[in-house]
Protein backbone atom coordinates (compact mmCIF):
# COMPACT_ATOMS: atom_id res chain seq x y z
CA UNK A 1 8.84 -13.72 4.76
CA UNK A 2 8.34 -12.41 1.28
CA UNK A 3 5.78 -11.58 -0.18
CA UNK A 4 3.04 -13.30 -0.88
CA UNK A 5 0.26 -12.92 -3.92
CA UNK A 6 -2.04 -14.96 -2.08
CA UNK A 7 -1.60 -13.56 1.09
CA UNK A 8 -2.33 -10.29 -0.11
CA UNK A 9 -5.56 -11.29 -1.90
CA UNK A 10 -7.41 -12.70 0.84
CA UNK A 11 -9.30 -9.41 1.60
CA UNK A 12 -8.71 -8.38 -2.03
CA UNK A 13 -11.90 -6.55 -1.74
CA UNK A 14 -11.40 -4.69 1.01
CA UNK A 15 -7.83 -3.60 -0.22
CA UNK A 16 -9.39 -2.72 -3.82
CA UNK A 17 -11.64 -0.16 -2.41
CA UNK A 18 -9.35 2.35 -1.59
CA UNK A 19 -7.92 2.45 -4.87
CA UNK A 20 -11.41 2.92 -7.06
CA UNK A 21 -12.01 5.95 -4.62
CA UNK A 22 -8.56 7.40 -5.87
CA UNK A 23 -8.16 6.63 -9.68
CA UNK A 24 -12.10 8.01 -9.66
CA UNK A 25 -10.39 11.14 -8.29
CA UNK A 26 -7.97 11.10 -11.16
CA UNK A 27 -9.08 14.40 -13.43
CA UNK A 28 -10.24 13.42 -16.89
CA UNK A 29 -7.38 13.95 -19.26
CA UNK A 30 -6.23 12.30 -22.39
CA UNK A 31 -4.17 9.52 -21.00
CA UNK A 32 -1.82 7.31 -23.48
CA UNK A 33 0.84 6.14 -21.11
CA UNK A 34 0.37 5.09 -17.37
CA UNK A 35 2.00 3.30 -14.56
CA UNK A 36 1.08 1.25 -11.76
CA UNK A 37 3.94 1.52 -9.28
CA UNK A 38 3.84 -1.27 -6.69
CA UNK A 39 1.09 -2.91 -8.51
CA UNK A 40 0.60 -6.22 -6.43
CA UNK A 41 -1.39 -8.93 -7.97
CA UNK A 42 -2.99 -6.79 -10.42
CA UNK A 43 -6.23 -4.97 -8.45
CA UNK A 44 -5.17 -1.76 -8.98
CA UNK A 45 -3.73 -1.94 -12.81
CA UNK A 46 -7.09 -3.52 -13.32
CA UNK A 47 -8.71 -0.62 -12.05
CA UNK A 48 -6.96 1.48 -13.78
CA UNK A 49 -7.49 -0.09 -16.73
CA UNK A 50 -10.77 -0.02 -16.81
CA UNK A 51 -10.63 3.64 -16.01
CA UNK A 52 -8.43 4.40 -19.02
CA UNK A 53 -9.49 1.80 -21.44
CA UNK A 54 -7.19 2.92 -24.68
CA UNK A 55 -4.05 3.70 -22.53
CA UNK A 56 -0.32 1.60 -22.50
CA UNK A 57 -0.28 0.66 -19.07
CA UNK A 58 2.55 -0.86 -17.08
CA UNK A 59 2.54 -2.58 -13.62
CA UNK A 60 5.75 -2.16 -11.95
CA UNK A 61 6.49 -4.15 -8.55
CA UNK A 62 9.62 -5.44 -6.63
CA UNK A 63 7.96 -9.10 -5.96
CA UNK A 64 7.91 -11.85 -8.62
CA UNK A 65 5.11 -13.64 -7.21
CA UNK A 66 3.14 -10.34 -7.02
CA UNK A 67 3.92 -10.14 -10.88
CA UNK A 68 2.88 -13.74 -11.50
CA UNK A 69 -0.40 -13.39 -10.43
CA UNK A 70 -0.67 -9.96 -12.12
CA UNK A 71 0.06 -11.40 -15.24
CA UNK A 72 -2.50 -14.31 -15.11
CA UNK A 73 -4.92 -11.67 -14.54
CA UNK A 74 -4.39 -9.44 -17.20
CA UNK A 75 -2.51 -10.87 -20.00
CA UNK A 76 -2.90 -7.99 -22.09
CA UNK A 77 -0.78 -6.02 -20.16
CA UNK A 78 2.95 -5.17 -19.54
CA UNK A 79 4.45 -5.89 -15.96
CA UNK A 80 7.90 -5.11 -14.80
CA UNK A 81 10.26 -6.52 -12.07
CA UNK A 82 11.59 -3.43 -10.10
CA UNK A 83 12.15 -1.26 -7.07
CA UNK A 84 10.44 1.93 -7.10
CA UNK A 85 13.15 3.85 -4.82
CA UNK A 86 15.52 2.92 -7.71
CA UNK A 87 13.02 3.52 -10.92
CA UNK A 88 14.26 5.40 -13.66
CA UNK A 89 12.10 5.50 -16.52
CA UNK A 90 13.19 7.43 -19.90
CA UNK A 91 9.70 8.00 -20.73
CA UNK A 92 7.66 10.14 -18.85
CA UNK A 93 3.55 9.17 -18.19
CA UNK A 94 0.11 11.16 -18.07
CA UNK A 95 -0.81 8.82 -14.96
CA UNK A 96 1.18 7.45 -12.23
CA UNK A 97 -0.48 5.45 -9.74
CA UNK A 98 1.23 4.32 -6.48
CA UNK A 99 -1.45 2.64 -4.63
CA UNK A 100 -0.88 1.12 -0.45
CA UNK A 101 3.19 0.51 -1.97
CA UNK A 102 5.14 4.06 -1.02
CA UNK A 103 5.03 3.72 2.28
CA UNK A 104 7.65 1.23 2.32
CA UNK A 105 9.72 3.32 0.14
CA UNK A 106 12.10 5.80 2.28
CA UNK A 107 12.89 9.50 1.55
CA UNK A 108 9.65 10.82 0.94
CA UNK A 109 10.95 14.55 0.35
CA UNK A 110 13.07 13.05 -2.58
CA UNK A 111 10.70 10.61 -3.67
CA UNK A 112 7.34 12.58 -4.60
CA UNK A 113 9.18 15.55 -6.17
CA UNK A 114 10.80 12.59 -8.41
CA UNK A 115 7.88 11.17 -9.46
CA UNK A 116 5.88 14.59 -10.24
CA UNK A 117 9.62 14.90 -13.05
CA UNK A 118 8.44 11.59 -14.51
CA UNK A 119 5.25 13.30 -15.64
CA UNK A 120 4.01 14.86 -18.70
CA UNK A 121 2.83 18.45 -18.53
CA UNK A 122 -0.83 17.90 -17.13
CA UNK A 123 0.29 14.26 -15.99
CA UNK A 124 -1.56 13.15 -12.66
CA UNK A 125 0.52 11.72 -9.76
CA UNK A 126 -2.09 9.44 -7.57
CA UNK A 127 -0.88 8.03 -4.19
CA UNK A 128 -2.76 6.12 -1.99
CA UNK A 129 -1.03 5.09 1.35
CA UNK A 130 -1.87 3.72 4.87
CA UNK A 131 -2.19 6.43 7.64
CA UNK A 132 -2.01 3.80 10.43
CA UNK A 133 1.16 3.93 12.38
CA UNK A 134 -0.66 5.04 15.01
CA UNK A 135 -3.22 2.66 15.46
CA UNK A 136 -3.73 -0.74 17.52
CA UNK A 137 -2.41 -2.95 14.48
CA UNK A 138 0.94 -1.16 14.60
CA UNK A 139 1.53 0.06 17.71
CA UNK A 140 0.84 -3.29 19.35
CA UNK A 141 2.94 -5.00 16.82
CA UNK A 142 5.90 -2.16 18.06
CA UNK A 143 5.44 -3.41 21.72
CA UNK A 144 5.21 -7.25 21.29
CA UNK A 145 8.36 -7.26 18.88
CA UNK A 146 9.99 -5.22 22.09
CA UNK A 147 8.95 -7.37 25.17
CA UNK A 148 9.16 -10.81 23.81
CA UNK A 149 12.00 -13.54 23.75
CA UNK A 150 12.33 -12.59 19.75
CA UNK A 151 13.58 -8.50 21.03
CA UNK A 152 16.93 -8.75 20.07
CA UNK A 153 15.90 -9.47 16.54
CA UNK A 154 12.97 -7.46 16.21
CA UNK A 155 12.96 -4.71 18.34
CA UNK A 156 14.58 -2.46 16.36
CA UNK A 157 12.26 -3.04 13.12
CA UNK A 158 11.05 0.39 11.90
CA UNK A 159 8.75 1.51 8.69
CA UNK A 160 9.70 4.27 6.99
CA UNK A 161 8.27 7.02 8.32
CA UNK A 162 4.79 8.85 6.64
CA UNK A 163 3.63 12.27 7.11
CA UNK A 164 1.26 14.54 7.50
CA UNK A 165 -1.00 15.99 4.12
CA UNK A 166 0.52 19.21 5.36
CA UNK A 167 3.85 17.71 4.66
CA UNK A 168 3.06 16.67 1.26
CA UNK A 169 1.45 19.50 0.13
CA UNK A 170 4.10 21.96 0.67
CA UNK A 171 6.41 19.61 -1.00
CA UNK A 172 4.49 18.64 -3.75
CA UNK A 173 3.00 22.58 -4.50
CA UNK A 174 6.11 24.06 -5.96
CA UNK A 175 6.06 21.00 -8.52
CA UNK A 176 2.47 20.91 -9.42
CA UNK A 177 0.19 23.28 -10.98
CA UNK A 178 -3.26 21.93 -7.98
CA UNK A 179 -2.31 19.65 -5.83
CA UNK A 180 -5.30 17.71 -3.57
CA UNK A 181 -4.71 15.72 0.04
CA UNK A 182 -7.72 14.12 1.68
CA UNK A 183 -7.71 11.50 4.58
CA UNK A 184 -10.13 8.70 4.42
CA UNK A 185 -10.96 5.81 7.64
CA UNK A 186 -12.72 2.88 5.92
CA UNK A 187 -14.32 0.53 8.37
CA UNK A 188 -13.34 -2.62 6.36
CA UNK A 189 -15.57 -5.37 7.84
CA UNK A 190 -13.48 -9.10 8.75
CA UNK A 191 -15.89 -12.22 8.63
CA UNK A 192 -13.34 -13.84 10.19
CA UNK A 193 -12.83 -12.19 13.51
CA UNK A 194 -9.64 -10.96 15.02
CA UNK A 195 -7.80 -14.20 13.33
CA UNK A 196 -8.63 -12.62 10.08
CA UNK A 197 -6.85 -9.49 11.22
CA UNK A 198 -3.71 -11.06 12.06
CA UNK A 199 -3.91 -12.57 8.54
CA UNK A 200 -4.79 -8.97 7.14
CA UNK A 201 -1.24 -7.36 8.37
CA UNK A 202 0.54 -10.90 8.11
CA UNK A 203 0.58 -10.02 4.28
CA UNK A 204 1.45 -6.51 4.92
CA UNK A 205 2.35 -4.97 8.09
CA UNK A 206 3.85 -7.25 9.79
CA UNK A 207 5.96 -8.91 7.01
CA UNK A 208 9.44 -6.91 8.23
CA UNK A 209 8.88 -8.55 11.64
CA UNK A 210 7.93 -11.93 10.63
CA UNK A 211 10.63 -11.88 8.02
CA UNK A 212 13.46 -12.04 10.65
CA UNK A 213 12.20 -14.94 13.19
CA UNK A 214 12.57 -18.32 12.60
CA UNK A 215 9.27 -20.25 11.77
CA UNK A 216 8.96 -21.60 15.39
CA UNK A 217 9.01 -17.91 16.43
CA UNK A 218 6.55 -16.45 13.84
CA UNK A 219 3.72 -18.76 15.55
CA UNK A 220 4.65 -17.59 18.87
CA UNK A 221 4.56 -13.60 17.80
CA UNK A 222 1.16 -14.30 15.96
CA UNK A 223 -0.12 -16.38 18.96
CA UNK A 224 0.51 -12.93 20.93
CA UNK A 225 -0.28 -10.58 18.47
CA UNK A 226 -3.52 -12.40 18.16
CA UNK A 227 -4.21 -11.92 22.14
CA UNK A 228 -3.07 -7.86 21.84
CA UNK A 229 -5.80 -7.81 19.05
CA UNK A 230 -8.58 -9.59 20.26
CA UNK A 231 -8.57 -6.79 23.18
CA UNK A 232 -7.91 -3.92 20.76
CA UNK A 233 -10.94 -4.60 18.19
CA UNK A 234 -14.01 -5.55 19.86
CA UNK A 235 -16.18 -7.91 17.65
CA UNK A 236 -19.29 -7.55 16.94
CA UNK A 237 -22.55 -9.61 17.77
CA UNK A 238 -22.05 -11.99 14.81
CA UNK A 239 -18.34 -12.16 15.26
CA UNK A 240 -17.29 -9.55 12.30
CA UNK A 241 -14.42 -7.41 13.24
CA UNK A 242 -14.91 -3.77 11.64
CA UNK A 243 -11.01 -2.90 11.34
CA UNK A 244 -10.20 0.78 11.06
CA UNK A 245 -7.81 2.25 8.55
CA UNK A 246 -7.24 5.36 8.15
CA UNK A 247 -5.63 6.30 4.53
CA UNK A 248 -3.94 9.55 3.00
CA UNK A 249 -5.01 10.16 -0.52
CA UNK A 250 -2.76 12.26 -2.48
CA UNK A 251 -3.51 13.57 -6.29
CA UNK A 252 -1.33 15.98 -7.83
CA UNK A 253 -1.38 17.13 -11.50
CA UNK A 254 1.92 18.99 -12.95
């Protein structure tokens, strides 16, 4: 199951938030050459744009159809087809943004050091990822891909593992002249009960499951997942589902 521009806008609102919260967070600075690493359909380059009006900004991501749509929305700008574990750049930025994409990139201990290199002195590193391994959403997802007909397949899926802000802090420090970790749960509310929070990890979450069944087996997983769900996240009177997400905010200047 790759991935899937539409998919991933459905609750583009909800998944925007996060991201104003963080480039807000950004300190002011001169800024002439950003990057939007993992940039999706183009939310959070937009909001970044707006942010830093007179800057060069590029979105980067690793999906084509993510880039499509990020093109149709902002025309103006410069997107790029590439993986972020393998990026490179011979330039080095005053802004990089990595919004809800590192946690699928492995090797954080290499990976944020990197990234602080590829900055300009003063440069602002701002990370945004999804502190939810923990909860219902994933851990049910863990248990259904291990006790189901699909386990041989599944069972063994992993994401790359997240850590602490503790962790990141000491590792970023040495690098960065401040360095500042907060943890954030939005309550992001789901008109459409617990269907639309199967559809809310179907674009994200659950992809690396989904992506090794056959199609037949995809709509028996949901069907279950669905049931795990409904018992996990009460609704409320009108039949909203408020879905917890807990996310790690990291922004580090060098």
């Amino acid at each position: 199951m790759s991935w899937s521009a539409k998919q991933y806008s459905m609750f583009e609102q909800q998944r925007t938030r996060p991201v104003r919260d963080l480039v807000a967070a950004i300190p002011s600075q001169s800024v002439e050459l950003a990057i939007d690493l993992g940039c999706g359909p183009g939310n959070s380059t937009q909001v970044l744009a707006e942010r830093f009006p007179n800057a060069r900004i590029t979105g980067l991501d690793s999906s084509q159809d993510m880039l499509n749509e990020a093109r149709q929305r902002l025309p103006d700008l410069e997107f790029e087809l590439a993986d972020i574990d393998s990026w490179n750049p011979q330039p080095t930025y005053d802004v990089i943004l990595a919004n809800a994409s590192l946690q699928w990139v492995p090797d954080h201990a290499e990976l944020y050091p990197r990234l602080v290199s590829r900055l300009n002195p003063g440069g602002t590193l701002a990370v945004q990822t999804p502190d939810n391994l923990e909860e219902p959403a994933h851990r049910l997802a863990r248990e259904i891909a291990a006790s189901g007909p699909w386990a041989s397949k599944i069972a063994s899926v992993k994401h790359p593992d997240r850590h602490p802000g503790a962790w990141y802090f000491e590792r970023l420090k040495p690098h960065c002249s401040e360095v500042d970790v907060w943890r954030t749960t939005y309550h992001h509310p789901l008109a459409g009960g617990h269907a639309a929070v199967v559809e809310w990890f179907k674009g994200s979450a659950l992809r690396p499951y989904l992506q090794k069944l056959e199609e037949s087996e995809q709509a028996a997983f949901l069907q279950a997942y669905l049931k795990a769900i409904s018992q996990a996240y009460p609704a409320l009177a009108d039949g909203t589902v408020l879905l917890p997400f807990p996310r790690l905010f990291i922004v580090a200047t060098r």
